[in-house]
C-alpha atoms as a PDB file:
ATOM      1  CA  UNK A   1       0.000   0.000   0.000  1.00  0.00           C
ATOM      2  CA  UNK A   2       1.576   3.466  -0.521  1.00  0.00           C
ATOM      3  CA  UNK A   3       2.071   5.218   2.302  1.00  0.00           C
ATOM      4  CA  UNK A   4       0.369   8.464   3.552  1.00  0.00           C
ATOM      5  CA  UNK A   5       1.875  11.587   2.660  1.00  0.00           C
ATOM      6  CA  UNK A   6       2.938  14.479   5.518  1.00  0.00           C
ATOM      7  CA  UNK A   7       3.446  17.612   4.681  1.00  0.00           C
ATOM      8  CA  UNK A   8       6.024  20.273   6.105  1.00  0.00           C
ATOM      9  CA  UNK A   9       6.241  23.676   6.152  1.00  0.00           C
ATOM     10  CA  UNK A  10       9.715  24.782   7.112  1.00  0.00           C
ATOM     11  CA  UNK A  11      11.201  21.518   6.250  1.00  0.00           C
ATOM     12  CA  UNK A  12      14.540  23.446   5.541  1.00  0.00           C
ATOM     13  CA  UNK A  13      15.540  24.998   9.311  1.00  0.00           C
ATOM     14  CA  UNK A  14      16.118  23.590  12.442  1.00  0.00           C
ATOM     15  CA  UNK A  15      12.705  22.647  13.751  1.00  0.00           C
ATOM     16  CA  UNK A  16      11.370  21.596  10.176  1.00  0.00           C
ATOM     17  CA  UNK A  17      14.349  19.550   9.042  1.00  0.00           C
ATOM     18  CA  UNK A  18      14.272  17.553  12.455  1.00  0.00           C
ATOM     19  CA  UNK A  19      10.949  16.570  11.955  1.00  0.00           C
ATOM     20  CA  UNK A  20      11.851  15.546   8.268  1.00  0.00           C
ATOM     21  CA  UNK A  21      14.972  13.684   9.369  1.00  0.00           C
ATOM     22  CA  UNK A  22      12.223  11.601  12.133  1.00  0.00           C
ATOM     23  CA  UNK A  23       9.943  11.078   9.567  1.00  0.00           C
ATOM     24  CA  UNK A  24      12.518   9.656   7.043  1.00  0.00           C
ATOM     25  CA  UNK A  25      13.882   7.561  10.165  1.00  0.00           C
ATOM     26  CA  UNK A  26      10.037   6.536  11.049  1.00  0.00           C
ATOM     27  CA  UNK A  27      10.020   5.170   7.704  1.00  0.00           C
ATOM     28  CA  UNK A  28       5.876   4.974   7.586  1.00  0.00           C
ATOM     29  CA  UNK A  29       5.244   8.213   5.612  1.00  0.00           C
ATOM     30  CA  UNK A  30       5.648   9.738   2.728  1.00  0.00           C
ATOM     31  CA  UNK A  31       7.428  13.219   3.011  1.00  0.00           C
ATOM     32  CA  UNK A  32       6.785  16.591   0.886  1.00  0.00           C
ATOM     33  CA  UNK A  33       8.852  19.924   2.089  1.00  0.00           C
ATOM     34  CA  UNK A  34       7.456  23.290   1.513  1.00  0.00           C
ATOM     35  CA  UNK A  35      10.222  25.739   0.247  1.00  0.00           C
ATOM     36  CA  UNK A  36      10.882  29.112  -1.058  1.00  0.00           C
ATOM     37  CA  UNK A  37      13.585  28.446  -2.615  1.00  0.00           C
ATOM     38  CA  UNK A  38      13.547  24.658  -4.072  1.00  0.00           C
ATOM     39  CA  UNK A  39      17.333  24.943  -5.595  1.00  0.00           C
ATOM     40  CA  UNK A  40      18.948  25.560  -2.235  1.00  0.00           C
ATOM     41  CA  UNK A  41      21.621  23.482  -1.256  1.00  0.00           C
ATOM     42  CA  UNK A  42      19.122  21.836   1.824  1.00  0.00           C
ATOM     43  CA  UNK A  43      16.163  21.513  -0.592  1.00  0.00           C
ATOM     44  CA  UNK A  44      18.450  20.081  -3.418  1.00  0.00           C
ATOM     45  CA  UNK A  45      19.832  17.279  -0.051  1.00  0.00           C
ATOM     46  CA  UNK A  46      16.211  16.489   0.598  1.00  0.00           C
ATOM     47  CA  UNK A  47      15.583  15.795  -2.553  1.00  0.00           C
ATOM     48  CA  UNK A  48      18.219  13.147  -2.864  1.00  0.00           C
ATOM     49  CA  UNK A  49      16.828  10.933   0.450  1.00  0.00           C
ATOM     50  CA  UNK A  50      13.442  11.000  -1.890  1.00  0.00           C
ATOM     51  CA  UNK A  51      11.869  13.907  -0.079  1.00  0.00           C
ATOM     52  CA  UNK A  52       9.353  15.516  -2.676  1.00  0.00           C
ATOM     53  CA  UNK A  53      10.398  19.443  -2.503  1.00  0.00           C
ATOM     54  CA  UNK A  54       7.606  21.755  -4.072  1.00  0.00           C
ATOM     55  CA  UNK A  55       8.020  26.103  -4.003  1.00  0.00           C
ATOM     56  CA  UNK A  56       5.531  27.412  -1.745  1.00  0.00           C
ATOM     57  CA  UNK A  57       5.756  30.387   0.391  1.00  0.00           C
ATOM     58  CA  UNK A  58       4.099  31.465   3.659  1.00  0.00           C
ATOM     59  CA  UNK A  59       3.706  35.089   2.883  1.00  0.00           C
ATOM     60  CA  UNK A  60       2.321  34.538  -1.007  1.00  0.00           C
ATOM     61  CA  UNK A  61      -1.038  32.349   0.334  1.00  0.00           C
ATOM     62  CA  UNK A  62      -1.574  31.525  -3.332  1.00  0.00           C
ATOM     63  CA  UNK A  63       1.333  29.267  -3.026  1.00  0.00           C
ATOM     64  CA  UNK A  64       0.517  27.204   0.019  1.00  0.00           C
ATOM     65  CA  UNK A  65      -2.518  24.955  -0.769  1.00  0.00           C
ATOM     66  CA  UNK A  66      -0.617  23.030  -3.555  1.00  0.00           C
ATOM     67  CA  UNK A  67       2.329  22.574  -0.576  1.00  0.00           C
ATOM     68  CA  UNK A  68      -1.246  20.581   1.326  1.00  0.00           C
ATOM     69  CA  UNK A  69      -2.650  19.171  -1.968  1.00  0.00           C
ATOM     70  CA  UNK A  70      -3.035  15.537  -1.136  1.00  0.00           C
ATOM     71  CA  UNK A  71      -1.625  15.332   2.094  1.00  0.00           C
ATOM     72  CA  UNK A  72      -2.889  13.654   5.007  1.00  0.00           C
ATOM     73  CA  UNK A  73      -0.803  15.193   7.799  1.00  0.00           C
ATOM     74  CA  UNK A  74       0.973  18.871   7.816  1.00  0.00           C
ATOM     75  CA  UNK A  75       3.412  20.549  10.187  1.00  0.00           C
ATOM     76  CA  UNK A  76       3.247  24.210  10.496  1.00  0.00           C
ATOM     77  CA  UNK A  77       5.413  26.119  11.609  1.00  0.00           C
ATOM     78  CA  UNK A  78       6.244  30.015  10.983  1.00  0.00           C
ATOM     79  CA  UNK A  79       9.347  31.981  12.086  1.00  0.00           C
ATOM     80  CA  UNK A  80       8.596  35.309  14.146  1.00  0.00           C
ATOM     81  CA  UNK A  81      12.320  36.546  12.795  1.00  0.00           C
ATOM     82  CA  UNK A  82      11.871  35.778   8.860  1.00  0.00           C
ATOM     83  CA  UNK A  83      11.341  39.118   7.708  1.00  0.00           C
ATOM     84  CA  UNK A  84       7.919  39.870   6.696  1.00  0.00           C
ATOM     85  CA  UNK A  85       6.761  37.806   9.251  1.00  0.00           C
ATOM     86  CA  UNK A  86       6.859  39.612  12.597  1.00  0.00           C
ATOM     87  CA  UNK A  87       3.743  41.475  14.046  1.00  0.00           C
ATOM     88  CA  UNK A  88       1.809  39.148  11.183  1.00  0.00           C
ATOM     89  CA  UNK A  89       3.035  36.110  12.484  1.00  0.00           C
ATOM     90  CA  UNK A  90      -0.874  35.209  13.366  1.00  0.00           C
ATOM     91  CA  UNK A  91      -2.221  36.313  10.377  1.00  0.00           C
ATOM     92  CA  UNK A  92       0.510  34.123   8.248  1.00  0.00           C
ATOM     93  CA  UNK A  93      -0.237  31.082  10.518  1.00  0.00           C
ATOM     94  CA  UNK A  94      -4.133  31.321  10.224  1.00  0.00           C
ATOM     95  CA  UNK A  95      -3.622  31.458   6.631  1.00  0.00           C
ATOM     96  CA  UNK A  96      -1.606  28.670   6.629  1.00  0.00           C
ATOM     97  CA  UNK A  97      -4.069  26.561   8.641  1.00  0.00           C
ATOM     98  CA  UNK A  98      -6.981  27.450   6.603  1.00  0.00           C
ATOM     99  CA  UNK A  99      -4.824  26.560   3.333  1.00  0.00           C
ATOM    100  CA  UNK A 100      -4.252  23.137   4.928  1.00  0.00           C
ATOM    101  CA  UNK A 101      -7.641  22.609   5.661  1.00  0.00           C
ATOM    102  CA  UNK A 102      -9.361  23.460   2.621  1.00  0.00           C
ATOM    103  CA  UNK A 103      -6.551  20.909   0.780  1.00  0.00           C
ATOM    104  CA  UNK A 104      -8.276  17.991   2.448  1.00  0.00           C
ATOM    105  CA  UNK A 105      -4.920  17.865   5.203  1.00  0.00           C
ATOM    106  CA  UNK A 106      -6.739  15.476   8.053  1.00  0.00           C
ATOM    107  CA  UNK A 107      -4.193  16.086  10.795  1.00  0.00           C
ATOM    108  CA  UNK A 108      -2.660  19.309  11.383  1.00  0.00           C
ATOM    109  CA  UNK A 109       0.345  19.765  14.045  1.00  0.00           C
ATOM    110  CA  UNK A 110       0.804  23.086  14.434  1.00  0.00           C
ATOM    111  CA  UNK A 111       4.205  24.000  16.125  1.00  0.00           C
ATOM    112  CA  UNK A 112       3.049  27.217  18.850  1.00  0.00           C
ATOM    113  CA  UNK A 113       4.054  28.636  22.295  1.00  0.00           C
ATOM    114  CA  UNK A 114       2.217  29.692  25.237  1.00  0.00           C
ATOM    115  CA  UNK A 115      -0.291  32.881  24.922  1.00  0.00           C
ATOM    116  CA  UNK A 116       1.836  35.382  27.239  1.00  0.00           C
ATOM    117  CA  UNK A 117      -0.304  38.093  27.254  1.00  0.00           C
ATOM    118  CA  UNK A 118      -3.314  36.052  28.417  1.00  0.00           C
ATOM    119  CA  UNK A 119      -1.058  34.510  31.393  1.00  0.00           C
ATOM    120  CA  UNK A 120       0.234  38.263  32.707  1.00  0.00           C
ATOM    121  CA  UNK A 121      -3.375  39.511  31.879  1.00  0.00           C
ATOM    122  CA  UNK A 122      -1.990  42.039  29.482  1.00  0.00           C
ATOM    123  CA  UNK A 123       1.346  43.325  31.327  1.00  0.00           C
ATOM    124  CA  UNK A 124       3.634  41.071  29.324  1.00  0.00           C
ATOM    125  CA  UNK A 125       3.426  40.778  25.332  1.00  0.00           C
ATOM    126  CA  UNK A 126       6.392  39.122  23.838  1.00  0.00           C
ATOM    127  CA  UNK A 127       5.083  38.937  20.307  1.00  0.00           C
ATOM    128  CA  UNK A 128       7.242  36.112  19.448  1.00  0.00           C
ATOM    129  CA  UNK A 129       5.112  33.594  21.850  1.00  0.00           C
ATOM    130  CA  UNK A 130       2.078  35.021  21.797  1.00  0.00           C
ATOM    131  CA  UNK A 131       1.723  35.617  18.085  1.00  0.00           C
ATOM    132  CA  UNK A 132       1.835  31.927  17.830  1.00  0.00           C
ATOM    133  CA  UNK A 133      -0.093  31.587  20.152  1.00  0.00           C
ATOM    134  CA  UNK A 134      -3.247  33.308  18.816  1.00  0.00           C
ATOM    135  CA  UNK A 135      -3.180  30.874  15.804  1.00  0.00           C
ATOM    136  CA  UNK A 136      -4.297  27.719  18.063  1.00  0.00           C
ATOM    137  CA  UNK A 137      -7.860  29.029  18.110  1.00  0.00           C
ATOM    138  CA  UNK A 138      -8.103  28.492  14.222  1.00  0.00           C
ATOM    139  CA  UNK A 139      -6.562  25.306  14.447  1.00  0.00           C
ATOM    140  CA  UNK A 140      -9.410  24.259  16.942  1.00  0.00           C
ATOM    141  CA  UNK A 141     -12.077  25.292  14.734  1.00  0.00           C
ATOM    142  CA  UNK A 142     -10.784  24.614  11.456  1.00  0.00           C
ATOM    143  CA  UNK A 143     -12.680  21.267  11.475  1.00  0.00           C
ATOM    144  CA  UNK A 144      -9.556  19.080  11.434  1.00  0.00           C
ATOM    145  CA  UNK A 145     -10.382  15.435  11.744  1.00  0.00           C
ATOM    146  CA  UNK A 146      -7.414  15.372  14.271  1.00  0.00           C
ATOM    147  CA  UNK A 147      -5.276  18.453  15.329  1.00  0.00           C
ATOM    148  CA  UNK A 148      -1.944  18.497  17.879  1.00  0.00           C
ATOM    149  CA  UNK A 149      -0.179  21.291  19.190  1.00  0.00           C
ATOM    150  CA  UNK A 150       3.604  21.207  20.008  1.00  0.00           C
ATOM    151  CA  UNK A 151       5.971  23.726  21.941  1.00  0.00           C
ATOM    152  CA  UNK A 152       9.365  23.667  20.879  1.00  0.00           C
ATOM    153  CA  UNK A 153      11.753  24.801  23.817  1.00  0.00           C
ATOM    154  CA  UNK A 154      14.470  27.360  23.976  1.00  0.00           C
ATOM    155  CA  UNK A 155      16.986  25.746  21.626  1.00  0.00           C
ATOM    156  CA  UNK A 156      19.936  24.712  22.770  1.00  0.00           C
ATOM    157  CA  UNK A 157      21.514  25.617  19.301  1.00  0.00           C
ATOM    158  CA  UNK A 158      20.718  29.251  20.123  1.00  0.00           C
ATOM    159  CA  UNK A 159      23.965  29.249  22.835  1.00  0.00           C
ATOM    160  CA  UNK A 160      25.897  28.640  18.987  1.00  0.00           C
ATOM    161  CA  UNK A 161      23.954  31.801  17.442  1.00  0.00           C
ATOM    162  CA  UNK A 162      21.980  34.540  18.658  1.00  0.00           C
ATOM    163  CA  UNK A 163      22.416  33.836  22.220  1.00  0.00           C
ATOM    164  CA  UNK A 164      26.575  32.850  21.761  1.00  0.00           C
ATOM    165  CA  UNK A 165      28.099  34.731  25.201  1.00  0.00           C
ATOM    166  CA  UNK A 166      29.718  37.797  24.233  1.00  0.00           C
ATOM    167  CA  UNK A 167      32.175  40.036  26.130  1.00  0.00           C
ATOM    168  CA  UNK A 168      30.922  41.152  29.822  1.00  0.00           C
ATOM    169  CA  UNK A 169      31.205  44.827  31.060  1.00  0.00           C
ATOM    170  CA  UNK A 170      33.575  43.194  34.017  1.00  0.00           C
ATOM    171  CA  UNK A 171      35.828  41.941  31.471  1.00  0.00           C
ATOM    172  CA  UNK A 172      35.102  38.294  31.677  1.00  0.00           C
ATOM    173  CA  UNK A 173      32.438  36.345  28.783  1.00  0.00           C
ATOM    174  CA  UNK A 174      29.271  35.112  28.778  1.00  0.00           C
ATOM    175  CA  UNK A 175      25.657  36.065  28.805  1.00  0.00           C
ATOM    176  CA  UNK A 176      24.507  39.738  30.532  1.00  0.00           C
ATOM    177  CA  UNK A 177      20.506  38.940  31.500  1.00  0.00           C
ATOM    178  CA  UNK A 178      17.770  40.947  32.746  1.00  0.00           C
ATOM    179  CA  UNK A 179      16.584  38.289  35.670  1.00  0.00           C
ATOM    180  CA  UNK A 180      18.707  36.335  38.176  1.00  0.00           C
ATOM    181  CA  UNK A 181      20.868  33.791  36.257  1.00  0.00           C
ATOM    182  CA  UNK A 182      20.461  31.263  39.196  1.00  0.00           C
ATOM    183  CA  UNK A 183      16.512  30.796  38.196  1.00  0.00           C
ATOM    184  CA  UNK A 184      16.266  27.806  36.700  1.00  0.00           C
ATOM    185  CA  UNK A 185      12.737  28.501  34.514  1.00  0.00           C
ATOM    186  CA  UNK A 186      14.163  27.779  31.534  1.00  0.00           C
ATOM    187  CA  UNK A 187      12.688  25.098  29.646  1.00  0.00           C
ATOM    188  CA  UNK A 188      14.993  23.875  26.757  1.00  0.00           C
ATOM    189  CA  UNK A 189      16.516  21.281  24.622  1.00  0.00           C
ATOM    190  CA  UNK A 190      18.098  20.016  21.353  1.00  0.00           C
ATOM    191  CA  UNK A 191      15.491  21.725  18.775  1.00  0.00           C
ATOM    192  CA  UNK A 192      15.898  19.075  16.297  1.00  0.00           C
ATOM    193  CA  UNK A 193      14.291  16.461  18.425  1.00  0.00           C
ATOM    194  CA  UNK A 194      11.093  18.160  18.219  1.00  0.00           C
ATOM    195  CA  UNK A 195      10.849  15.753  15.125  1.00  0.00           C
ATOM    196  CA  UNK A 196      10.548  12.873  17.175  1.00  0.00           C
ATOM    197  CA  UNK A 197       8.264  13.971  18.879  1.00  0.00           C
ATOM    198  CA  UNK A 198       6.107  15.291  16.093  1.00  0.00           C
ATOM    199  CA  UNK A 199       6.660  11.966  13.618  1.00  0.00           C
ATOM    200  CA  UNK A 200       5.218  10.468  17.068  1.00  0.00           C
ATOM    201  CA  UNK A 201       1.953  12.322  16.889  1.00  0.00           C
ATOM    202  CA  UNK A 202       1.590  11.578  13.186  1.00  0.00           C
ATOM    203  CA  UNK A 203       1.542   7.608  14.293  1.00  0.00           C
ATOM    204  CA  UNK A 204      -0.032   7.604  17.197  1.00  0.00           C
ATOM    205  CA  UNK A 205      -3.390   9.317  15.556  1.00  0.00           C
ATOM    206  CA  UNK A 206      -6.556   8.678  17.185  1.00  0.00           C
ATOM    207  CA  UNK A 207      -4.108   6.906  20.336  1.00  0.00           C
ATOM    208  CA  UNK A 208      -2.982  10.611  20.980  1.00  0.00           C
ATOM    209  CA  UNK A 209      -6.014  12.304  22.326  1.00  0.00           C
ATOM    210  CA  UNK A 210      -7.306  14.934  19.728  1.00  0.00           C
ATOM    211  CA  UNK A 211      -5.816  18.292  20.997  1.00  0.00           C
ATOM    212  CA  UNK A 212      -2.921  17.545  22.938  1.00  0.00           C
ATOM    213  CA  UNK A 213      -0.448  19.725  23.782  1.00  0.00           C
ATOM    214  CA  UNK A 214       2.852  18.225  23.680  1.00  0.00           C
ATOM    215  CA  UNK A 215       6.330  20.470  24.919  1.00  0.00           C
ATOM    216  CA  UNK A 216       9.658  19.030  24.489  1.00  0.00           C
ATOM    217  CA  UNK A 217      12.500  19.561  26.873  1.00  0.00           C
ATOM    218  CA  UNK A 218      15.558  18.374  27.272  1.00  0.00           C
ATOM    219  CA  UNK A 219      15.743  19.468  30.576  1.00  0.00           C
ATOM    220  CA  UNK A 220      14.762  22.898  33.042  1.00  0.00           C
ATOM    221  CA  UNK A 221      17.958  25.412  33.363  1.00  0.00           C
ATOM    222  CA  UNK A 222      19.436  28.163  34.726  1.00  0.00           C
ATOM    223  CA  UNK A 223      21.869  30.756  33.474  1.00  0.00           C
ATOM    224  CA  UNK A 224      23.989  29.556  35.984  1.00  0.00           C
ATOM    225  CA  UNK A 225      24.132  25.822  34.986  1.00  0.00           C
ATOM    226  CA  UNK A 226      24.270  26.478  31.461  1.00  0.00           C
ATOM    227  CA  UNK A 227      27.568  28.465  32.462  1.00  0.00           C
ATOM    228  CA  UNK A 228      28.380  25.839  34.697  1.00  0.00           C
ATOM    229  CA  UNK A 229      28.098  22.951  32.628  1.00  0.00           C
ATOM    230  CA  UNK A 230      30.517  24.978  29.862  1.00  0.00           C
ATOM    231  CA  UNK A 231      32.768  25.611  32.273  1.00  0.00           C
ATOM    232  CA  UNK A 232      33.305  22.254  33.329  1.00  0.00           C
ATOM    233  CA  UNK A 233      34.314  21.770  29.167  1.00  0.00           C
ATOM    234  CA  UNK A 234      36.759  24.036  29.591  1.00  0.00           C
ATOM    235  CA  UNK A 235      35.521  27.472  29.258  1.00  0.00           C
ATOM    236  CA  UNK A 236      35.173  30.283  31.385  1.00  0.00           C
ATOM    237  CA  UNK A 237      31.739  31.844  31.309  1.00  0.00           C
ATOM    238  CA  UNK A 238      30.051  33.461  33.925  1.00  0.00           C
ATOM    239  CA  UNK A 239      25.998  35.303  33.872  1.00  0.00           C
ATOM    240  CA  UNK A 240      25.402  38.445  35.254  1.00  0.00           C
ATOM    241  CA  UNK A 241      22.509  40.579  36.191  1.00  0.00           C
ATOM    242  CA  UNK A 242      21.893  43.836  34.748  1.00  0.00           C
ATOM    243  CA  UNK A 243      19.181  46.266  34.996  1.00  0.00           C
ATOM    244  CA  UNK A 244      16.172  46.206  32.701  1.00  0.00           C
ATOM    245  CA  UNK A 245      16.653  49.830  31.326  1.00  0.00           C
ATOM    246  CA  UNK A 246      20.585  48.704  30.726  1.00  0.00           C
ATOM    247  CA  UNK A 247      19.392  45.398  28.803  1.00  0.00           C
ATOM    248  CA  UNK A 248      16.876  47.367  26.701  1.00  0.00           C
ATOM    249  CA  UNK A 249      19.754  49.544  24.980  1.00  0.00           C
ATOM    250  CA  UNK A 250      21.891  46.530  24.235  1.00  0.00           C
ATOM    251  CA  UNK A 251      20.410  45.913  20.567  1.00  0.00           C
ATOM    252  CA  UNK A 252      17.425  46.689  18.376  1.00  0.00           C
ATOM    253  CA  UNK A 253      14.614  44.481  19.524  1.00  0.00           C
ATOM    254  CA  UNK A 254      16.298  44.060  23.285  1.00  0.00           C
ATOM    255  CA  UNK A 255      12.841  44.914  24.749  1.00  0.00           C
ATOM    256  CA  UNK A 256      11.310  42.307  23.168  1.00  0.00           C
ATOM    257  CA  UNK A 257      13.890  39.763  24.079  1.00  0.00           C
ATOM    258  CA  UNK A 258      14.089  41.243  27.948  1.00  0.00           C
ATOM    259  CA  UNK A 259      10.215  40.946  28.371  1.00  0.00           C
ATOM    260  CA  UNK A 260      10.456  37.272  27.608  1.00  0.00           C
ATOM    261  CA  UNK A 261      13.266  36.845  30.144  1.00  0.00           C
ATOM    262  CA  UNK A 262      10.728  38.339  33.062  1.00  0.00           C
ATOM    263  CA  UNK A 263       8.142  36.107  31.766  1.00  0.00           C
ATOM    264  CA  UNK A 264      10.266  32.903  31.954  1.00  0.00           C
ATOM    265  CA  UNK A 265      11.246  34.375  35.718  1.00  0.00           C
ATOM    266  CA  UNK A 266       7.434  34.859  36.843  1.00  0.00           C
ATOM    267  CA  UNK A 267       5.909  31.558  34.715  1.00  0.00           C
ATOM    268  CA  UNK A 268       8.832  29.557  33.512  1.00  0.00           C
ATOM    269  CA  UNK A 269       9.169  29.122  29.629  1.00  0.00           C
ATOM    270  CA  UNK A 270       6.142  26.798  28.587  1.00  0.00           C
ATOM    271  CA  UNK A 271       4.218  28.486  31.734  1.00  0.00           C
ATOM    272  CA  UNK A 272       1.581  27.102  33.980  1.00  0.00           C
ATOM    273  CA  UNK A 273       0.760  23.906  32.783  1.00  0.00           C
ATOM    274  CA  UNK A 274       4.164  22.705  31.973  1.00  0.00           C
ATOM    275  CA  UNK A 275       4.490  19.727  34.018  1.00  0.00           C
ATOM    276  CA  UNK A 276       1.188  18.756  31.503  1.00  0.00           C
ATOM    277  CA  UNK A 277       2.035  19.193  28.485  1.00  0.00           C
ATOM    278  CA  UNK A 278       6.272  17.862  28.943  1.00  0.00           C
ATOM    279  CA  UNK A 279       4.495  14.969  30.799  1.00  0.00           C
ATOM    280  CA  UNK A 280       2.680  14.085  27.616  1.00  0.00           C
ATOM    281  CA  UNK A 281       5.218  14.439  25.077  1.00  0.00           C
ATOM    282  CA  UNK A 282       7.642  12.400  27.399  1.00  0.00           C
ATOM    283  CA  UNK A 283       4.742   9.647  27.067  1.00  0.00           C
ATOM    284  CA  UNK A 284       4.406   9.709  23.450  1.00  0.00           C
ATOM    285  CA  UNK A 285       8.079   9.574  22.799  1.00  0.00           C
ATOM    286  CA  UNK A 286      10.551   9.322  25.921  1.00  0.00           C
ATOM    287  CA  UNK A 287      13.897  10.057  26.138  1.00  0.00           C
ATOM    288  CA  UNK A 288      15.543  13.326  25.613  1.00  0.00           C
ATOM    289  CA  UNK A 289      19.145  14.622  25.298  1.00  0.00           C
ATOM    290  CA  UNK A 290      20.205  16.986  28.377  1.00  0.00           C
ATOM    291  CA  UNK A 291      22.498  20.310  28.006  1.00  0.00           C
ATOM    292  CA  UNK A 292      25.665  18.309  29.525  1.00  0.00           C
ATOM    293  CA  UNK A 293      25.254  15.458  26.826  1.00  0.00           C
ATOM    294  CA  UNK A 294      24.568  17.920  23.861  1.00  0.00           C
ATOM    295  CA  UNK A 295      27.471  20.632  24.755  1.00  0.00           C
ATOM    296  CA  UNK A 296      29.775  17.948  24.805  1.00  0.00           C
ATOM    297  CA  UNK A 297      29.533  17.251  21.680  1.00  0.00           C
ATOM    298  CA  UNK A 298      28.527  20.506  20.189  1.00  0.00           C
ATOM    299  CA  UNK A 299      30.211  22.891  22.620  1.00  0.00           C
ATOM    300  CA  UNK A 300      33.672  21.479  23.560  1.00  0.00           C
ATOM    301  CA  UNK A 301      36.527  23.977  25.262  1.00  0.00           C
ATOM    302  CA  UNK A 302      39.814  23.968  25.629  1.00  0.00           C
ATOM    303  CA  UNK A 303      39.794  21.209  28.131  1.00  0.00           C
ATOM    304  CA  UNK A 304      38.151  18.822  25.927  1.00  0.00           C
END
């Protein structure tokens, strides 16, 4: 019989390609990647471990339903930071959706974060989360025969990139924050394994109860241990406080970044009903790699 066919949107970066990589691995689905640019080097790599590749792109709507045409399963996922995206991050997802549903897609995982502006009734926004957020309401009544929700955690990958520690005012390196380092609220993990997690869903179908909300995480950090951990690699890395008004003048789009930080201090990063939704991922698909494991391989020092 040939097998089903999953979509993915974002099948070329981090969070996409893991769940393309699981798929592959799975071995019981048929794979199509979404792409904007179809002779990339990635695309043109997917293409040779028999992954269909077809040009579709988020912000021309047009585009998208033939990326769903005869699918049975899609993952969504946008990127706050892809420009043109931003502030219409919940427009382009609900567009998405609806382009998935109309294309016959019967189940729709929809990759989204927790709705910060409902938890701190108003008095914290960070756009990036709750922009995503807002699109989980027209995945619930788009009229999916099955629909999932998954929370990817702070990457780990981001201590390689945007959140690499940098020269300190005291001299030393590392990471300048806006809340105590030593608060471990941070929820985070190897992004890629989000896959597994996702190609899990996909199987499971009506075993996974319709509607779940599924977080991976590698593990629950602090500043502090992440410096730790590298230090015991060989590096020397420290975290500091600094005030929010200093934080905010550190780069364009600090005050976005800093009101996330006080969020993850007051609610932790996948908020109040963590323990729930990292309790049911860990029962669809257990086993996750911690910070220590991953920086040893990704993040050696001199020492090593």
């Amino acid at each position: 019989m040939a097998k089903k066919l999953i979509s993915v949107i974002g099948g070329t970066g981090l969070q996409g390609g893991g769940v393309v990589d699981a798929l592959l691995a799975q071995g019981r689905f048929d794979v199509r990647v979404a792409t904007r640019n179809p002779e990339s080097d990635r695309a043109r790599a997917l293409s040779a471990r028999g992954v269909q590749v077809v040009k579709a792109d988020l912000l021309e709507p047009t585009t998208i339903v033939a990326a769903f045409a005869g699918a049975h399963g899609a993952f969504v996922v946008t990127n706050f930071w892809d420009p043109g995206v931003g502030a219409r991050e919940t427009e382009v997802g609900t567009v998405a959706v609806d382009a998935a549903r109309r294309a016959g897609v019967e189940h729709l995982v929809w990759s989204t974060l927790p709705d910060v502006e409902n938890i701190t009734r108003g008095r914290l926004k960070v756009v990036h989360f709750t922009g995503k957020a807002r699109v989980d309401a027209a995945v619930r009544g788009a009229g999916f025969a099955r629909h999932t929700f998954v929370e990817a955690p702070f990457y780990f990958q981001n201590l390689l990139g945007v959140m690499a520690p940098q020269p300190l005012p005291n001299g030393g390196r590392g990471w300048a924050l806006p809340i105590d380092p030593a608060l471990r609220v941070v929820h985070a993990g190897d992004i890629r394994e989000v896959g597994r997690v996702v190609a899990g869903a996909f199987d499971a179908g009506d075993r996974l109860k319709n509607g779940s909300v599924l977080a991976v995480c590698g593990g629950t950090y602090s500043w502090n241990d992440f410096a730790s951990t590298l230090n015991a690699l060989g590096h020397r890395l420290q975290a500091v406080q600094v005030p929010a008004d200093v934080f905010d003048r550190f780069f364009p789009g600090a005050a976005e970044v800093r009101e996330m930080f006080q969020y993850f201090a007051e609610h932790t990063y996948f908020g109040p009903l963590h323990e729930a939704h990292i309790g049911a991922a860990n029962a669809l698909v257990p086993g996750r790699t911690s910070f220590a494991d991953w920086a040893a391989v990704h993040m050696k020092g001199e020492k090593s």
